[in-house]
C-alpha atoms as a PDB file:
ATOM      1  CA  UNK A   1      88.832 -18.252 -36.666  1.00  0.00           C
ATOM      2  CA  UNK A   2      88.730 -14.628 -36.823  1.00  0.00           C
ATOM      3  CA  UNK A   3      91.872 -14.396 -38.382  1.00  0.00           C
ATOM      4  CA  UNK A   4      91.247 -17.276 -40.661  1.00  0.00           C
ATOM      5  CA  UNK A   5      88.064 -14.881 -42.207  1.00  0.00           C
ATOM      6  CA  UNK A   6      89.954 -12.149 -42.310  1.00  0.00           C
ATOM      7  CA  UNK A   7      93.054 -13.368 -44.261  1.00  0.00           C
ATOM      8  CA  UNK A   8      90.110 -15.373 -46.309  1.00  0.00           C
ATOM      9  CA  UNK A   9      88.590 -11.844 -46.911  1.00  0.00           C
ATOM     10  CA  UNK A  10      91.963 -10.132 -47.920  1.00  0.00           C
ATOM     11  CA  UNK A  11      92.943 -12.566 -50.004  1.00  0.00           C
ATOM     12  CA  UNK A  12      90.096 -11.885 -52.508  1.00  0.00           C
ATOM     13  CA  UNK A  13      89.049  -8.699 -52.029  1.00  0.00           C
ATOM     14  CA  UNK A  14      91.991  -6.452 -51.375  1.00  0.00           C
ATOM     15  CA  UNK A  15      93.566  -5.869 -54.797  1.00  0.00           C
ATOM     16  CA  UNK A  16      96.445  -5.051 -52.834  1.00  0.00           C
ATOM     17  CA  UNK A  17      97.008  -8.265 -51.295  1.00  0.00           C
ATOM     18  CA  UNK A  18      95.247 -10.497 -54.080  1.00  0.00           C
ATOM     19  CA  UNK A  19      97.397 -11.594 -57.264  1.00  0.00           C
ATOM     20  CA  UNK A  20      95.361  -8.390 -58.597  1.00  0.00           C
ATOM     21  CA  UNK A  21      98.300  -6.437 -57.149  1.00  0.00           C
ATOM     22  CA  UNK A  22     100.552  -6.904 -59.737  1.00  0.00           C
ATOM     23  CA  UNK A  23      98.073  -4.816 -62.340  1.00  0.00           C
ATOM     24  CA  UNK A  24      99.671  -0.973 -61.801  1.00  0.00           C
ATOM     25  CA  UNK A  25      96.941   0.862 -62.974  1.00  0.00           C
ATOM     26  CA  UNK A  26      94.496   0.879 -59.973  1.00  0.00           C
ATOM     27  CA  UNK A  27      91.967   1.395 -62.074  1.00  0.00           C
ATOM     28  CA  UNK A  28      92.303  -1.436 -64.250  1.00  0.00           C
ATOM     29  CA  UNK A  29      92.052  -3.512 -60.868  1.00  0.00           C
ATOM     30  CA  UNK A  30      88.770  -1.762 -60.178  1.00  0.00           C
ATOM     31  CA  UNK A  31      87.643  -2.889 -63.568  1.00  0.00           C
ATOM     32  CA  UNK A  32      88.465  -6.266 -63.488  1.00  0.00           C
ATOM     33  CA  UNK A  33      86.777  -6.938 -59.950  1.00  0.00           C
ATOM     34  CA  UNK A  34      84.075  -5.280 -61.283  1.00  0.00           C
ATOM     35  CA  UNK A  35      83.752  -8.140 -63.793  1.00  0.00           C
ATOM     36  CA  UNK A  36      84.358 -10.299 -61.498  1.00  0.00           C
ATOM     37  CA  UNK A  37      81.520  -9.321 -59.301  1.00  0.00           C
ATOM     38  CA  UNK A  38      79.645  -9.962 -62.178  1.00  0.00           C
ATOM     39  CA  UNK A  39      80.570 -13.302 -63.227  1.00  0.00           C
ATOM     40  CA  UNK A  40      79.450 -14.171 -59.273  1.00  0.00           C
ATOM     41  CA  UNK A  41      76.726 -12.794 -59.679  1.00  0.00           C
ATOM     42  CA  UNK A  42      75.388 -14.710 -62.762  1.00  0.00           C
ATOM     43  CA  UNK A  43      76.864 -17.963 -61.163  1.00  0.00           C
ATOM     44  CA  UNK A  44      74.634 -17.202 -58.024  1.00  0.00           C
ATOM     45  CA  UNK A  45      71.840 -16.350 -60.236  1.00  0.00           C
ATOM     46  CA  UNK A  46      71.967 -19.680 -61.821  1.00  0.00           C
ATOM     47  CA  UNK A  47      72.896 -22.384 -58.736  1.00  0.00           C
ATOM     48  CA  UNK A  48      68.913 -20.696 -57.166  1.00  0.00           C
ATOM     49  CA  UNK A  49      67.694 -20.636 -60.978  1.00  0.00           C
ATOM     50  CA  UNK A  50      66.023 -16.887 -60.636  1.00  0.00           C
ATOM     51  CA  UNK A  51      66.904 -14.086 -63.235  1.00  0.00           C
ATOM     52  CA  UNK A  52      65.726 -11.900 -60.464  1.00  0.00           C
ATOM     53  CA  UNK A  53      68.115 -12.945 -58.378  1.00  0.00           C
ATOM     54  CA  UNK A  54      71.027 -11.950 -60.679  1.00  0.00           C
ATOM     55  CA  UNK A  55      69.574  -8.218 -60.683  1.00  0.00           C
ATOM     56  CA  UNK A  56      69.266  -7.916 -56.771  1.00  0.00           C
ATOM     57  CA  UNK A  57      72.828  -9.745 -56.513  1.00  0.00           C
ATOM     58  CA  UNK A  58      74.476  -7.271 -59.438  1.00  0.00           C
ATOM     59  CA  UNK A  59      73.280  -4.041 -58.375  1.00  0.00           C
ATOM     60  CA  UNK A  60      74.644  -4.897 -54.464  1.00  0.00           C
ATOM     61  CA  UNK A  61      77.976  -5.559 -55.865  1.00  0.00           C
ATOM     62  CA  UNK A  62      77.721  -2.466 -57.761  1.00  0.00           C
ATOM     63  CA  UNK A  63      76.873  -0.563 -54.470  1.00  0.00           C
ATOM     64  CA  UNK A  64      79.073  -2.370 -52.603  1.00  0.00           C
ATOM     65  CA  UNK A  65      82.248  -2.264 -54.762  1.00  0.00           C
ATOM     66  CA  UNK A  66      81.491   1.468 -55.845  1.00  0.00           C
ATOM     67  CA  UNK A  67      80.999   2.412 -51.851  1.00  0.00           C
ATOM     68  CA  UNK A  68      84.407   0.928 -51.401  1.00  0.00           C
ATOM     69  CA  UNK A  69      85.797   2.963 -54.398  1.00  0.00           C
ATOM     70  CA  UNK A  70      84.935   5.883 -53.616  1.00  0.00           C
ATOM     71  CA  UNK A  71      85.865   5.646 -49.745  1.00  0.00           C
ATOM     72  CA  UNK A  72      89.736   4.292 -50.959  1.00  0.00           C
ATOM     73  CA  UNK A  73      89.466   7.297 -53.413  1.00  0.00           C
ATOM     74  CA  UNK A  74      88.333   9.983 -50.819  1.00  0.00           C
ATOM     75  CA  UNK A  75      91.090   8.843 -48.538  1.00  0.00           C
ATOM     76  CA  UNK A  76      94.051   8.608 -51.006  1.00  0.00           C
ATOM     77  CA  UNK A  77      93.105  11.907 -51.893  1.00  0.00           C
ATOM     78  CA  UNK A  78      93.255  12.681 -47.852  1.00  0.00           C
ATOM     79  CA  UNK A  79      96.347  11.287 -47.921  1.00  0.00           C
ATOM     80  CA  UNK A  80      98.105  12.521 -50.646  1.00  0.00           C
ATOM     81  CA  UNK A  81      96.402  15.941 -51.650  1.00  0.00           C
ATOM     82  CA  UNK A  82      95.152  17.168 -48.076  1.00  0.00           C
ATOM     83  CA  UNK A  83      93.993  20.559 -49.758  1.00  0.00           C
ATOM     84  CA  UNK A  84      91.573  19.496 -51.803  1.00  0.00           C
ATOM     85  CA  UNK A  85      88.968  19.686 -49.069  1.00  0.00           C
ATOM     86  CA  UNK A  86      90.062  22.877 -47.848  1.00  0.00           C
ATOM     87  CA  UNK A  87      86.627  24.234 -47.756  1.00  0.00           C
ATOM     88  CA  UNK A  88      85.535  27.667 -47.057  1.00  0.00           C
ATOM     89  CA  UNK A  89      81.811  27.308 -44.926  1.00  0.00           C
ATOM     90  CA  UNK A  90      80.952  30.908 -44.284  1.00  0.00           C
ATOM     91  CA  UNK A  91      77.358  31.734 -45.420  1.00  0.00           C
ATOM     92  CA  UNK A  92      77.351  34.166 -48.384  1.00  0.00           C
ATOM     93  CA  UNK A  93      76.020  36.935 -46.709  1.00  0.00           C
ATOM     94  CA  UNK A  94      78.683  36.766 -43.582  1.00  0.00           C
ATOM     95  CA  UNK A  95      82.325  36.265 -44.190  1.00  0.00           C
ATOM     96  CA  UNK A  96      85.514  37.259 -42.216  1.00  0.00           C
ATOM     97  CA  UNK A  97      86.174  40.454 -44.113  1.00  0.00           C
ATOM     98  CA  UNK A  98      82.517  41.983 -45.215  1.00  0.00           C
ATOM     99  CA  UNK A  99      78.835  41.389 -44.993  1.00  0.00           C
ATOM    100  CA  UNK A 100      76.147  42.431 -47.056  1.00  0.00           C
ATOM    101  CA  UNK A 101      73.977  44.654 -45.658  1.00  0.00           C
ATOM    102  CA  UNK A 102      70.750  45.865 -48.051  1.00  0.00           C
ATOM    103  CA  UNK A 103      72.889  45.071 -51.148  1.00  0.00           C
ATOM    104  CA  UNK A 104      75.542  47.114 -50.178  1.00  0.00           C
ATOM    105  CA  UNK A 105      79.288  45.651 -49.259  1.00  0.00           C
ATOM    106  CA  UNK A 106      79.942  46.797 -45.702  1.00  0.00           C
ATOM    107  CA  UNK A 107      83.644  46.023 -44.828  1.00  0.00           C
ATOM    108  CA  UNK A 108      84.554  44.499 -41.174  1.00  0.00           C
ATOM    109  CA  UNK A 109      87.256  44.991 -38.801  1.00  0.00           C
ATOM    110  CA  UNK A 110      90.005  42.894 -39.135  1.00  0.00           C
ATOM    111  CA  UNK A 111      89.558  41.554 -35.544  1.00  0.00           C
ATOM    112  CA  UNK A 112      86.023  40.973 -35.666  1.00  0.00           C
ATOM    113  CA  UNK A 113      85.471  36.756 -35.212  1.00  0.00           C
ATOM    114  CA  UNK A 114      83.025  36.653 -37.364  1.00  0.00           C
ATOM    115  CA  UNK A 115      79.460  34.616 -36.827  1.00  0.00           C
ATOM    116  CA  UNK A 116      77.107  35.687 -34.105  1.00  0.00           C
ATOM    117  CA  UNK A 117      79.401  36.741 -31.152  1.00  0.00           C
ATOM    118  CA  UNK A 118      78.627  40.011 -30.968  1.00  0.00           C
END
């Protein structure tokens, strides 16, 4: 059963599984779920009869498919271009090579860790 729901699941809603695969253009395939979400959404709206209904249903596909975007995004980008989140985190006032002290630049030694270990 479990796999039943989850090759039920994958056969929708992966675009790279679904016929969608055969669009290139990811986003395109983003687009066109989108839409699709939509058209659910109205047909749900009108099998309970409630306009409200259609605005609670369209905004948690919007979420929900936008969530999923950006988390496929934010790991192709892992995967592909690893240096893009190559952060620096040192507070402005403390970094490994100077601090500021009083508005003046005071320079560090080049073996000095950094942070609060003296």
């Amino acid at each position: 059963m479990n796999k039943f729901m989850y090759d039920s699941w994958n056969g929708i809603m992966n675009a790279e599984i679904n016929p969608l695969k055969n669009i290139p253009d990811t986003n395109t395939r983003h687009m066109v779920m989108q839409v699709l979400a939509w058209m659910w959404c109205i047909v749900f709206a009108f099998i309970v009869g409630d306009l409200f209904v259609f605005g609670v249903s369209a905004v948690a596909h919007i979420l929900l498919l936008g969530a999923i975007t950006v988390t496929v995004a934010t790991f192709e980008t892992a995967k592909r271009r690893p240096q893009t989140f190559n952060f620096n985190f040192h507070t402005p006032s403390r970094t490994r090579g100077y601090m500021w002290v009083n508005g003046q630049k005071i320079k560090l030694d080049k073996n000095d860790p950094g942070g609060e270990h003296e």
